[in-house]
PDB file of N, CA and C in Angstrom:
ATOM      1  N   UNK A   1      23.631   7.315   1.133  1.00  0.00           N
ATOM      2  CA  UNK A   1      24.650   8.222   0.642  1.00  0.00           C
ATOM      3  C   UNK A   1      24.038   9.455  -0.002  1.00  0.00           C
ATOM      4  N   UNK A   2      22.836   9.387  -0.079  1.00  0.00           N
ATOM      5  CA  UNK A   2      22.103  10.719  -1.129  1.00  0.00           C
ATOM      6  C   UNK A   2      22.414  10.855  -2.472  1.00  0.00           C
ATOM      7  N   UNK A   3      22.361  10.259  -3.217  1.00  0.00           N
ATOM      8  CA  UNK A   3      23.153  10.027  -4.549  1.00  0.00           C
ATOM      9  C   UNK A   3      22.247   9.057  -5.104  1.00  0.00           C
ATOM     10  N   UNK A   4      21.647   9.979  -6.569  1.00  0.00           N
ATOM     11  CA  UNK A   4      20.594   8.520  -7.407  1.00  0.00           C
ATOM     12  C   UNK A   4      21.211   7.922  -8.053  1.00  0.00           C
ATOM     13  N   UNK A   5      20.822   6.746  -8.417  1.00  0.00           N
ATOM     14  CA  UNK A   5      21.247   5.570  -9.060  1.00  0.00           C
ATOM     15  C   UNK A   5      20.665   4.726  -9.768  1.00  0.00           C
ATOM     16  N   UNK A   6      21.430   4.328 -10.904  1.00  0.00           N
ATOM     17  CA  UNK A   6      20.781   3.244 -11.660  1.00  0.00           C
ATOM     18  C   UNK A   6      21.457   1.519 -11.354  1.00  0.00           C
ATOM     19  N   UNK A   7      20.718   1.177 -10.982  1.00  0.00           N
ATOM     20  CA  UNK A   7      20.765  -0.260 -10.543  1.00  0.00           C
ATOM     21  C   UNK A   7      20.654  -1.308 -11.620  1.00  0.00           C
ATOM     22  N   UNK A   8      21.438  -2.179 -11.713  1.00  0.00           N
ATOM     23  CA  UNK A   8      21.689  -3.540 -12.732  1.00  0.00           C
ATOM     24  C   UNK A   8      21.480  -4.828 -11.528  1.00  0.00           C
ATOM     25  N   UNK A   9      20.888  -5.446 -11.595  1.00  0.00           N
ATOM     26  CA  UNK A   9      21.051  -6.850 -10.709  1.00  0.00           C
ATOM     27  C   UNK A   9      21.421  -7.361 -11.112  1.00  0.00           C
ATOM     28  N   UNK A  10      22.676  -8.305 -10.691  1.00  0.00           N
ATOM     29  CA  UNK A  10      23.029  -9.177 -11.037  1.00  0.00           C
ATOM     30  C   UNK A  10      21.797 -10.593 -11.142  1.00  0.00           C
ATOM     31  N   UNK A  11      21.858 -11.241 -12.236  1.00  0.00           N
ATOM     32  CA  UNK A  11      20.355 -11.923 -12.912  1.00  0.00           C
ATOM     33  C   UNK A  11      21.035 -13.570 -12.112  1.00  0.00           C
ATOM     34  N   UNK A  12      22.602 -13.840 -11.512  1.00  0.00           N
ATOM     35  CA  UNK A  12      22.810 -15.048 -11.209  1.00  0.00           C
ATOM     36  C   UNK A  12      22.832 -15.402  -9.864  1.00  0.00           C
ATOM     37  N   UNK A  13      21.697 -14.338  -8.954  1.00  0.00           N
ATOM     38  CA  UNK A  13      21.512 -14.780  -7.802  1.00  0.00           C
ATOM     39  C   UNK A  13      19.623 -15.242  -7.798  1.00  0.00           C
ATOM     40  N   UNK A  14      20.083 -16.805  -7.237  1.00  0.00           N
ATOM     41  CA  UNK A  14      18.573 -17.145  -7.518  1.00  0.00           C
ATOM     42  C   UNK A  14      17.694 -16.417  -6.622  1.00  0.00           C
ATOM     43  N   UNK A  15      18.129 -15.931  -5.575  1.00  0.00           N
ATOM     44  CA  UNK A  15      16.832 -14.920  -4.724  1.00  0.00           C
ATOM     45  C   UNK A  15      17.001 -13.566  -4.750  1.00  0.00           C
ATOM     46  N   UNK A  16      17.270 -13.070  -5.938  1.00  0.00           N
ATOM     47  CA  UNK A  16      17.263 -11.729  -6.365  1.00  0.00           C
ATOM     48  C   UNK A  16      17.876 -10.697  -5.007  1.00  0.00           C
ATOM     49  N   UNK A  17      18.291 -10.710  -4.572  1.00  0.00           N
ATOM     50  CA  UNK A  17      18.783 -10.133  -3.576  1.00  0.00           C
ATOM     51  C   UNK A  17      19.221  -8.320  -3.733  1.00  0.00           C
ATOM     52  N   UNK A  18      19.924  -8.145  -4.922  1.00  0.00           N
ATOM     53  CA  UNK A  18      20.098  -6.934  -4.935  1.00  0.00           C
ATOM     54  C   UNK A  18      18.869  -6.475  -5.231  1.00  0.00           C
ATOM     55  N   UNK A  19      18.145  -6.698  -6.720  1.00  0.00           N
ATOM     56  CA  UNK A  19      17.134  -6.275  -6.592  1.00  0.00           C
ATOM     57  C   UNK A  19      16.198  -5.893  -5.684  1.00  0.00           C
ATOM     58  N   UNK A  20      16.034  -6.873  -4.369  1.00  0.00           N
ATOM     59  CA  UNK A  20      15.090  -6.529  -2.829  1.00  0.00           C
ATOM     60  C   UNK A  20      15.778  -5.328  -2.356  1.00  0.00           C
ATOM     61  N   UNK A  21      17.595  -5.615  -2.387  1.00  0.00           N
ATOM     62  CA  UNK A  21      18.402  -4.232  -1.809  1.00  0.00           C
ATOM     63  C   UNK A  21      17.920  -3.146  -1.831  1.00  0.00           C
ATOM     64  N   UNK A  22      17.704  -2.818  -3.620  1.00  0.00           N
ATOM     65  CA  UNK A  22      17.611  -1.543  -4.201  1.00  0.00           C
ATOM     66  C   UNK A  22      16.100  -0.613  -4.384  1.00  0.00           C
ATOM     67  N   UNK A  23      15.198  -1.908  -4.097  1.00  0.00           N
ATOM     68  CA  UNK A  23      13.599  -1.550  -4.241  1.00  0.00           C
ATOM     69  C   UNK A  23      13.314  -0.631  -3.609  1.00  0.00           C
ATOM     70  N   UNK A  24      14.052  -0.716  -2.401  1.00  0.00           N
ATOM     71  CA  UNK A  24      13.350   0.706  -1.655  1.00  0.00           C
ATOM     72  C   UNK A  24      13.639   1.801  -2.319  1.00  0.00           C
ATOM     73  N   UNK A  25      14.582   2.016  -2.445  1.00  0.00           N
ATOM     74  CA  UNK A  25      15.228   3.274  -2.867  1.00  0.00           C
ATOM     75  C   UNK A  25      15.021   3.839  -4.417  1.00  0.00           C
ATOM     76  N   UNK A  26      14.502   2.453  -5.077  1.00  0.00           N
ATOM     77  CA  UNK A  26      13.136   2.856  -6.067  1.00  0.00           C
ATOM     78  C   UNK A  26      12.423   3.072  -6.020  1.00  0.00           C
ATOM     79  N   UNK A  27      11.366   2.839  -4.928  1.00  0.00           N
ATOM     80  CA  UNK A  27      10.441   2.951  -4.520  1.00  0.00           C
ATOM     81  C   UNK A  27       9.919   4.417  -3.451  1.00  0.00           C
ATOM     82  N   UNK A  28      11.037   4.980  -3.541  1.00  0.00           N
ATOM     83  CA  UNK A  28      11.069   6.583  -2.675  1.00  0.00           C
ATOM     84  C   UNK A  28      11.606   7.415  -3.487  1.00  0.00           C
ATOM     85  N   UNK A  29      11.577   6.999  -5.161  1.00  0.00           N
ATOM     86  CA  UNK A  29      11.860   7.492  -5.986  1.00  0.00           C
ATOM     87  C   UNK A  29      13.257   8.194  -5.961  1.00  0.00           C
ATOM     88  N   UNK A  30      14.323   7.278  -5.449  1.00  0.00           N
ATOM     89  CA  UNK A  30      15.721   7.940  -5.564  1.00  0.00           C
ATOM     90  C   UNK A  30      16.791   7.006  -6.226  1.00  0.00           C
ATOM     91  N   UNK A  31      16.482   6.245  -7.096  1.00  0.00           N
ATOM     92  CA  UNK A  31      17.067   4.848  -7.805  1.00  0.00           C
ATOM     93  C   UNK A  31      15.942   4.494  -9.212  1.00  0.00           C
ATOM     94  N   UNK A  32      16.692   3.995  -9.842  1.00  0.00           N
ATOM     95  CA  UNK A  32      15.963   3.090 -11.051  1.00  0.00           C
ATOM     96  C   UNK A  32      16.633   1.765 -11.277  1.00  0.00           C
ATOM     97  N   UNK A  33      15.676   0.859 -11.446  1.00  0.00           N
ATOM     98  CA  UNK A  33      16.590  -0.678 -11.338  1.00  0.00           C
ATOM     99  C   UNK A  33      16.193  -1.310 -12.949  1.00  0.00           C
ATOM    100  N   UNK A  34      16.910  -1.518 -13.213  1.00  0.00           N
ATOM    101  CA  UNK A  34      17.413  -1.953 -14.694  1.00  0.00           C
ATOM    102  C   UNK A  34      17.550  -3.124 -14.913  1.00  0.00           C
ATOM    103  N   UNK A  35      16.733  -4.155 -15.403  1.00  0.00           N
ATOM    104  CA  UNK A  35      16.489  -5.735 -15.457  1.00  0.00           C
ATOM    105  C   UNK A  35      17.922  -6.038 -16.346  1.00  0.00           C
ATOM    106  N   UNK A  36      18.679  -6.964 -15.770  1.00  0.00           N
ATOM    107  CA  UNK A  36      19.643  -6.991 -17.265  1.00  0.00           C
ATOM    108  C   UNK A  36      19.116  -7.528 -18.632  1.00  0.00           C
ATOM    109  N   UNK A  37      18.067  -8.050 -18.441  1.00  0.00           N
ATOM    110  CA  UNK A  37      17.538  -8.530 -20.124  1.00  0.00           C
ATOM    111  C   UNK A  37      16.965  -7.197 -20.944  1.00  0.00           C
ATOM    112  N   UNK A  38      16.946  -5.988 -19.796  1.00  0.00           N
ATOM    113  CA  UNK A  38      15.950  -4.957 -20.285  1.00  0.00           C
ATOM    114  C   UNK A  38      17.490  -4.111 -20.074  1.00  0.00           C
ATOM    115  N   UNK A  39      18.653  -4.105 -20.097  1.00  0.00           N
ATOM    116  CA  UNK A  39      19.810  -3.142 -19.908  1.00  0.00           C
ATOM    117  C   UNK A  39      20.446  -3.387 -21.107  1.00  0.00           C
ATOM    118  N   UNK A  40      20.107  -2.607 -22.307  1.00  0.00           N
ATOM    119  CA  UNK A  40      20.713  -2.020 -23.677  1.00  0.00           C
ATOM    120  C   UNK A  40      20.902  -0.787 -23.245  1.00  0.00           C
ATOM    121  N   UNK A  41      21.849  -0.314 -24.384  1.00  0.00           N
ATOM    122  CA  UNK A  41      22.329   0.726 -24.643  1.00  0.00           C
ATOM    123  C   UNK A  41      21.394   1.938 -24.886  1.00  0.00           C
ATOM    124  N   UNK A  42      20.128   1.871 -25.435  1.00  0.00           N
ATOM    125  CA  UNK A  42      18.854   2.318 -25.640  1.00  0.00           C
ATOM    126  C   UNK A  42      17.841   2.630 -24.416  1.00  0.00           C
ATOM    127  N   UNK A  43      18.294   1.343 -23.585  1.00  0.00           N
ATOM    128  CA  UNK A  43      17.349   1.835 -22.224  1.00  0.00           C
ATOM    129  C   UNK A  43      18.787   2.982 -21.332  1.00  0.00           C
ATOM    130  N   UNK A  44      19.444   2.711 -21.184  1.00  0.00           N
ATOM    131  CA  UNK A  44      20.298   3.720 -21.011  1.00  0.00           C
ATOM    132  C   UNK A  44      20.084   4.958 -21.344  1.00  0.00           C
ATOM    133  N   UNK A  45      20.201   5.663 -22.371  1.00  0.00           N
ATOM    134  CA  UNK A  45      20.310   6.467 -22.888  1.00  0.00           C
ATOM    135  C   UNK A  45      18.890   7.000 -22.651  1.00  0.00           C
ATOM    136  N   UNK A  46      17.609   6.508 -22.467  1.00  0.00           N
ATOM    137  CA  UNK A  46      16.330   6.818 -22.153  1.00  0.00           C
ATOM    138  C   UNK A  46      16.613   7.479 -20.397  1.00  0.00           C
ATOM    139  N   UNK A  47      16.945   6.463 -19.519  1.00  0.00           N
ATOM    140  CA  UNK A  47      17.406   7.091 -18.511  1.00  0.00           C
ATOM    141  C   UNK A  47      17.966   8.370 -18.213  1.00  0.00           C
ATOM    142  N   UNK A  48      19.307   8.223 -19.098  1.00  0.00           N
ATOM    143  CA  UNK A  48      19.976   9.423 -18.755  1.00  0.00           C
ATOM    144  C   UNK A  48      19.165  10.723 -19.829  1.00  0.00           C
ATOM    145  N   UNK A  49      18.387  10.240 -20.735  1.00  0.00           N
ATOM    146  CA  UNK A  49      17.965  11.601 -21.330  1.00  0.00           C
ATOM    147  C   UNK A  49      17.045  12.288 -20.340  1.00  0.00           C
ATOM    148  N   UNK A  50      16.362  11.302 -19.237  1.00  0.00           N
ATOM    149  CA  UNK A  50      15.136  11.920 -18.527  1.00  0.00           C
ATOM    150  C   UNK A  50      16.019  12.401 -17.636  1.00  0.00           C
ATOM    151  N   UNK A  51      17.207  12.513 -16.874  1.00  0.00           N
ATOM    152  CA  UNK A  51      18.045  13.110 -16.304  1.00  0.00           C
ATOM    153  C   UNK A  51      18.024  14.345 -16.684  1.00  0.00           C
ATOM    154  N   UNK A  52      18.709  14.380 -17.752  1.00  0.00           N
ATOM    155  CA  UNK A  52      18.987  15.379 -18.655  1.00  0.00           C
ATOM    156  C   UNK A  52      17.284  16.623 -19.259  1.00  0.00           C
ATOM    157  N   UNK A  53      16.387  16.005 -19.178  1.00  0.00           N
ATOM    158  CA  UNK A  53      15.591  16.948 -19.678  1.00  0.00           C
ATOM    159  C   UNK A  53      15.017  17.464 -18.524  1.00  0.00           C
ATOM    160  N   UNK A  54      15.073  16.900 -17.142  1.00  0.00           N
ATOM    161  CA  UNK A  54      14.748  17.823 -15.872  1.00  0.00           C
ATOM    162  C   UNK A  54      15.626  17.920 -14.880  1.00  0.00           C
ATOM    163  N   UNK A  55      15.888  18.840 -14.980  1.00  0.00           N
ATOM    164  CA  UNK A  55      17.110  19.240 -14.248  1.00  0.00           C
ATOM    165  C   UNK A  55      17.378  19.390 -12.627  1.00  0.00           C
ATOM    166  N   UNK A  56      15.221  19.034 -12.182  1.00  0.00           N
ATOM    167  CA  UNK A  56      15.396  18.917 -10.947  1.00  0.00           C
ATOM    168  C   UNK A  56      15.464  17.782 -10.635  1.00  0.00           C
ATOM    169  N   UNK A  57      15.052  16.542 -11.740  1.00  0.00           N
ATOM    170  CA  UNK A  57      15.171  15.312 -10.986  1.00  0.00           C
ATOM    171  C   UNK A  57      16.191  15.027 -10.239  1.00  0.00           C
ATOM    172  N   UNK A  58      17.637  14.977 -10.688  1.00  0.00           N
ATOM    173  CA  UNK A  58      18.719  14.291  -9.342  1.00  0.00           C
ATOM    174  C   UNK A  58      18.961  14.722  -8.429  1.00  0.00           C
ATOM    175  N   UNK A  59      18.344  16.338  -8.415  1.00  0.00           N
ATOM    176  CA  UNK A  59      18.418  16.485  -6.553  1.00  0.00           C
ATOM    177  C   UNK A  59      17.152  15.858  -5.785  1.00  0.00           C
ATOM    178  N   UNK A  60      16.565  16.037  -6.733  1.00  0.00           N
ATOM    179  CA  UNK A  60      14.779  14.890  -5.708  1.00  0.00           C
ATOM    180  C   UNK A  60      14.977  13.421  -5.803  1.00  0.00           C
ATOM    181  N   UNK A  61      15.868  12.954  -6.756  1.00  0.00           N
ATOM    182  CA  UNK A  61      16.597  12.067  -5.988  1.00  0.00           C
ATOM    183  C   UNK A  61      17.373  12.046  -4.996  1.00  0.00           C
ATOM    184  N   UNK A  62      18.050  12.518  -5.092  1.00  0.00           N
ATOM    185  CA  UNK A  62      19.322  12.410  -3.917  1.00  0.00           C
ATOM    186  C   UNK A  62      18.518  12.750  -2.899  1.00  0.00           C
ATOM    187  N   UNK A  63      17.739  13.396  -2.247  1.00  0.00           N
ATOM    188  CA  UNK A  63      16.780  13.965  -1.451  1.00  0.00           C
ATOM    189  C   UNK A  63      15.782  12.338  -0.990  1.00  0.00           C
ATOM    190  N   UNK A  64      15.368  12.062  -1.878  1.00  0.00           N
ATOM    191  CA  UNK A  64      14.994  10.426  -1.820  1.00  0.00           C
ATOM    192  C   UNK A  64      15.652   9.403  -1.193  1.00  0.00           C
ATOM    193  N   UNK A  65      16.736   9.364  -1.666  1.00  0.00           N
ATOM    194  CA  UNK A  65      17.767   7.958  -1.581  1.00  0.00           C
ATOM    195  C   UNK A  65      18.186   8.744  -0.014  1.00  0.00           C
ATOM    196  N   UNK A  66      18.731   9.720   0.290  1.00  0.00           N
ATOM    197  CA  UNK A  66      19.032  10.335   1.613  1.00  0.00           C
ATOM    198  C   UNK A  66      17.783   9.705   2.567  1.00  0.00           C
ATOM    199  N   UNK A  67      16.609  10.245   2.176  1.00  0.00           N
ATOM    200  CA  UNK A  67      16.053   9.455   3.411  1.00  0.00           C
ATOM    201  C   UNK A  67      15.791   8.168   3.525  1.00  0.00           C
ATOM    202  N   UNK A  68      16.347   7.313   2.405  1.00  0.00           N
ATOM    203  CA  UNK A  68      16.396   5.972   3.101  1.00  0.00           C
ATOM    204  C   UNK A  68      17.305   5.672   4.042  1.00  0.00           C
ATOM    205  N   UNK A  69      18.384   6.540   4.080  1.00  0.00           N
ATOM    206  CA  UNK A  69      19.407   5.803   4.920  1.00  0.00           C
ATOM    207  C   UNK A  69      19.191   5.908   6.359  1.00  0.00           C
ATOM    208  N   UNK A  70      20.025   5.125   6.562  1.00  0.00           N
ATOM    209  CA  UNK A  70      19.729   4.781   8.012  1.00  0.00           C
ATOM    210  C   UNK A  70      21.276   5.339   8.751  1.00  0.00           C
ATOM    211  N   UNK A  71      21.603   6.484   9.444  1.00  0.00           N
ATOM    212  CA  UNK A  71      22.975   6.964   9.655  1.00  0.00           C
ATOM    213  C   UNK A  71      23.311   6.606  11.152  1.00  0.00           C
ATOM    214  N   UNK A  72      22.593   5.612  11.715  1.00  0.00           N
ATOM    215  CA  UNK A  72      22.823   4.910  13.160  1.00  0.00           C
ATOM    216  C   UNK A  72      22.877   3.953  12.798  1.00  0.00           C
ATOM    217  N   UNK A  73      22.914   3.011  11.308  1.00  0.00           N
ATOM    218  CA  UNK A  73      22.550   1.665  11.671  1.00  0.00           C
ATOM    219  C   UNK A  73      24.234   1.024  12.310  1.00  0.00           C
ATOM    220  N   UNK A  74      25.031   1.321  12.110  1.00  0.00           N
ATOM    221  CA  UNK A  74      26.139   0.551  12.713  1.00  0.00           C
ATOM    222  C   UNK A  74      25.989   0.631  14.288  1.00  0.00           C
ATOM    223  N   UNK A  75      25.879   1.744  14.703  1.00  0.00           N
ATOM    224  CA  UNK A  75      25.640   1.999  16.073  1.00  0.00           C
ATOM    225  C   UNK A  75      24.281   0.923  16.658  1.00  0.00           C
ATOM    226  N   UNK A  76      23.305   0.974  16.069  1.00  0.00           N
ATOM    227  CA  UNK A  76      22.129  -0.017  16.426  1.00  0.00           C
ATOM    228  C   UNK A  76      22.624  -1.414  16.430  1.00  0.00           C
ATOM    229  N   UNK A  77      22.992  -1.670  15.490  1.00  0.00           N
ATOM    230  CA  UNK A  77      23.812  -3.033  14.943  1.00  0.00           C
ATOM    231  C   UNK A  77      24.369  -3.557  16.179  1.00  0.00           C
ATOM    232  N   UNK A  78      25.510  -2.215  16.414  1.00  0.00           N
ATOM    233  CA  UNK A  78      26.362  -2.664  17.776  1.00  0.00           C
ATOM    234  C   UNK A  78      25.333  -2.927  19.111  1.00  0.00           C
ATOM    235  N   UNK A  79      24.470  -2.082  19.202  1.00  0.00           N
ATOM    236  CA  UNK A  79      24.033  -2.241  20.091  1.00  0.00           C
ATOM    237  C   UNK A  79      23.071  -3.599  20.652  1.00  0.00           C
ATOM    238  N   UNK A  80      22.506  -3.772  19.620  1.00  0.00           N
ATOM    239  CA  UNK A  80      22.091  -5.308  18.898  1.00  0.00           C
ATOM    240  C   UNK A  80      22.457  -6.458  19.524  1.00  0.00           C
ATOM    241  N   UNK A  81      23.942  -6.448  18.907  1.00  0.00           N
ATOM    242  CA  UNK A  81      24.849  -7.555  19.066  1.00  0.00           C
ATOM    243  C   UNK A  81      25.361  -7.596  20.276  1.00  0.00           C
ATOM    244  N   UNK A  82      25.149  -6.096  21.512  1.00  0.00           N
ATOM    245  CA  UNK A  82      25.639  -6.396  23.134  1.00  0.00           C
ATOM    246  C   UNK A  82      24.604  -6.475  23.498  1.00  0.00           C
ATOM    247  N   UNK A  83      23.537  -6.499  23.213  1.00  0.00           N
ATOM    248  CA  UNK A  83      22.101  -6.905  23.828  1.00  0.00           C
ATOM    249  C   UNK A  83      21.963  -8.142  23.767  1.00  0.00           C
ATOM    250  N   UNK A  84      22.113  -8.906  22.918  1.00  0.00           N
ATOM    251  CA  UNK A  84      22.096 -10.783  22.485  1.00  0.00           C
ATOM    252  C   UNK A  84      23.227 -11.400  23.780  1.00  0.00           C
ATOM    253  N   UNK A  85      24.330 -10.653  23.158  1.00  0.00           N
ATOM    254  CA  UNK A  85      25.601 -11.083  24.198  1.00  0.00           C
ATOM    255  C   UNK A  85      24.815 -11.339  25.684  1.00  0.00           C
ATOM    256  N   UNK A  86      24.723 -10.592  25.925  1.00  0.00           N
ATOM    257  CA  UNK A  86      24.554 -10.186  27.302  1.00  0.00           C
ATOM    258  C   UNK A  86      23.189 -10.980  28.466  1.00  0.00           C
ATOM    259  N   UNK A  87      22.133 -11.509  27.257  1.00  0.00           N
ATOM    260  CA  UNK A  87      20.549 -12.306  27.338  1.00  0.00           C
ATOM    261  C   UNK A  87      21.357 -13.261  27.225  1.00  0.00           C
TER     262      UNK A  87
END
């Protein structure tokens, strides 16, 4: 979607799943993932101040998180699933 984000995992899935979701898109520097034992009001506010004191960060995010996406994957998907069909 091109849009940064701060990420919370939910802590009651035993195979961390969102967390794996969101790594990439931490990891291309267009997301921050937020442990819930480590999600106070304090780590918050640290976040959004580093927002706030560079003003280019959320477009080099969004610029980030944009190239993770994948804007064929439904189309691949489909195509996928008539390739299996069809073998």
């Amino acid at each position: 979607a091109g849009r940064p984000a701060i990420f919370v995992p939910y802590p009651g899935n035993a195979d961390m799943q969102q967390k794996y979701n969101a790594a990439p898109l931490e990891n291309h520097g267009g997301a921050r993932i937020i442990m819930q034992p480590d999600f106070t009001a304090e780590r918050l506010a640290h976040e959004l101040r580093r927002f706030l004191d560079d003003p280019a960060l959320l477009p080099q995010m969004a610029v980030a998180t944009a190239s993770c996406g994948r804007p064929d994957a439904v189309k691949a998907l489909a195509d996928l699933v008539e390739r299996k069909i069809r073998a």
